[in-house]
Protein backbone atom coordinates (compact mmCIF):
# COMPACT_ATOMS: atom_id res chain seq x y z
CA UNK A 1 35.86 -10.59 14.37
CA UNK A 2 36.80 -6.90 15.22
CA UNK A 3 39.42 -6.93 12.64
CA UNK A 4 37.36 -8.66 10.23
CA UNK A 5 34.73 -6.10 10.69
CA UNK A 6 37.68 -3.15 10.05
CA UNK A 7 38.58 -5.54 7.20
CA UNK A 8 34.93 -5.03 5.35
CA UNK A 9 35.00 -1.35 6.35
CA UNK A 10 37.57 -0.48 4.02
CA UNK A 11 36.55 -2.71 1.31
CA UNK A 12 33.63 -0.57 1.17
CA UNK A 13 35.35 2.20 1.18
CA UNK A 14 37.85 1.23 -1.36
CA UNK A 15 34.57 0.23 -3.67
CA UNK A 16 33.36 4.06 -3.08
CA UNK A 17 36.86 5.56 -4.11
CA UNK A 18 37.00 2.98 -6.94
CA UNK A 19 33.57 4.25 -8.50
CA UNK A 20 34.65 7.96 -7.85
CA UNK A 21 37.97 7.29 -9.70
CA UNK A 22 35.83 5.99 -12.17
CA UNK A 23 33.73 9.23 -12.82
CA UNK A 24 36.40 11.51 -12.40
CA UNK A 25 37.92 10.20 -15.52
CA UNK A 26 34.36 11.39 -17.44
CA UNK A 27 34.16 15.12 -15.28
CA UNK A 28 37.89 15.38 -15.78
CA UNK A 29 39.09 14.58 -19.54
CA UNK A 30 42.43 16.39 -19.02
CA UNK A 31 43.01 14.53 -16.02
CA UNK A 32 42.18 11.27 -17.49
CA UNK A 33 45.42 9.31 -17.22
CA UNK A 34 46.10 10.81 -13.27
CA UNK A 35 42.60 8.70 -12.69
CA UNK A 36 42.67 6.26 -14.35
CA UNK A 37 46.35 5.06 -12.15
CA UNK A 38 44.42 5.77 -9.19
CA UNK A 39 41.33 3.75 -10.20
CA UNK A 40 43.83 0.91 -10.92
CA UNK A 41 45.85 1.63 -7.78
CA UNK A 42 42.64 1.03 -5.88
CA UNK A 43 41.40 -1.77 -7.56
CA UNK A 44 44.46 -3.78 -6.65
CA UNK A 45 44.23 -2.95 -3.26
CA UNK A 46 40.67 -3.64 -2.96
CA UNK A 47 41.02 -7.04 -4.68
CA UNK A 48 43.91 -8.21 -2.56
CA UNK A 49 42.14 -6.95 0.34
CA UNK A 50 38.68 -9.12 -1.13
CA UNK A 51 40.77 -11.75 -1.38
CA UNK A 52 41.89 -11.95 1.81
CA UNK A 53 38.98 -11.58 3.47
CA UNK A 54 37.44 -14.58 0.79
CA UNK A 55 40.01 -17.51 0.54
CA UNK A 56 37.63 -19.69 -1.35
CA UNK A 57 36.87 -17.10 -3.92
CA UNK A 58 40.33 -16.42 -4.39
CA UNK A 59 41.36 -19.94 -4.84
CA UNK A 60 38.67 -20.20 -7.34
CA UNK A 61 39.49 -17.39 -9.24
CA UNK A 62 42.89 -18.41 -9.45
CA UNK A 63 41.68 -21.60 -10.97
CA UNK A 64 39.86 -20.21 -13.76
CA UNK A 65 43.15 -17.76 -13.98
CA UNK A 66 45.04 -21.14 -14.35
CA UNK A 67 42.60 -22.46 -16.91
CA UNK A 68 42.97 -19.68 -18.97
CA UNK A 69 45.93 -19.43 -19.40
CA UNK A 70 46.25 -23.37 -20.28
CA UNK A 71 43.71 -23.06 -22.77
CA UNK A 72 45.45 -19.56 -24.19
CA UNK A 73 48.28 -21.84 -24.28
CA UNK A 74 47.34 -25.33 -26.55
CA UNK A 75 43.82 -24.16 -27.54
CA UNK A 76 40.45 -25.12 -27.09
CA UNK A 77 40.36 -27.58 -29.84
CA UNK A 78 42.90 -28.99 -28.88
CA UNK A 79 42.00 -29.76 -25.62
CA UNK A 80 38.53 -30.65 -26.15
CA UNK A 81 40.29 -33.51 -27.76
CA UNK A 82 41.13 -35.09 -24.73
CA UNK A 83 38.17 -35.50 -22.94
CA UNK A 84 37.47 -38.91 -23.10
């Protein structure tokens, strides 16, 4: 539980560094690329992180992920279709 505790520690932190990436890129216009990588560097880290600490949200985000993409794929029309 200790490690789960650490775990949700630095999500939250990750969500605070996020959100200050986020408004640097608006206080910092020349600097707006530099933030933005770091906003996305975080991000990823924070989601993996999420994810770990939230198998069944994962799993159903990769789902709709999946479902996307199929529907991207042959259309909505298309597989409306189908359905009986």
């Amino acid at each position: 539980w200790e490690k789960r505790r650490k775990d949700e520690d630095r999500l939250k932190l990750y969500e605070r560094q996020h959100g200050l990436a986020i408004m640097a890129q608006a206080v910092f216009p020349g600097e707006r690329n530099y933030w933005r990588a770091v906003e996305r560097n975080i991000a990823v880290r924070g989601r993996e992180l999420r994810d770990k600490l939230e198998p069944e949200a994962a799993l159903r985000r990769a789902k709709q992920r999946e479902v996307q993409r199929i529907i991207k794929e042959y259309g909505f029309t298309e597989l409306w279709s189908y359905i009986p």
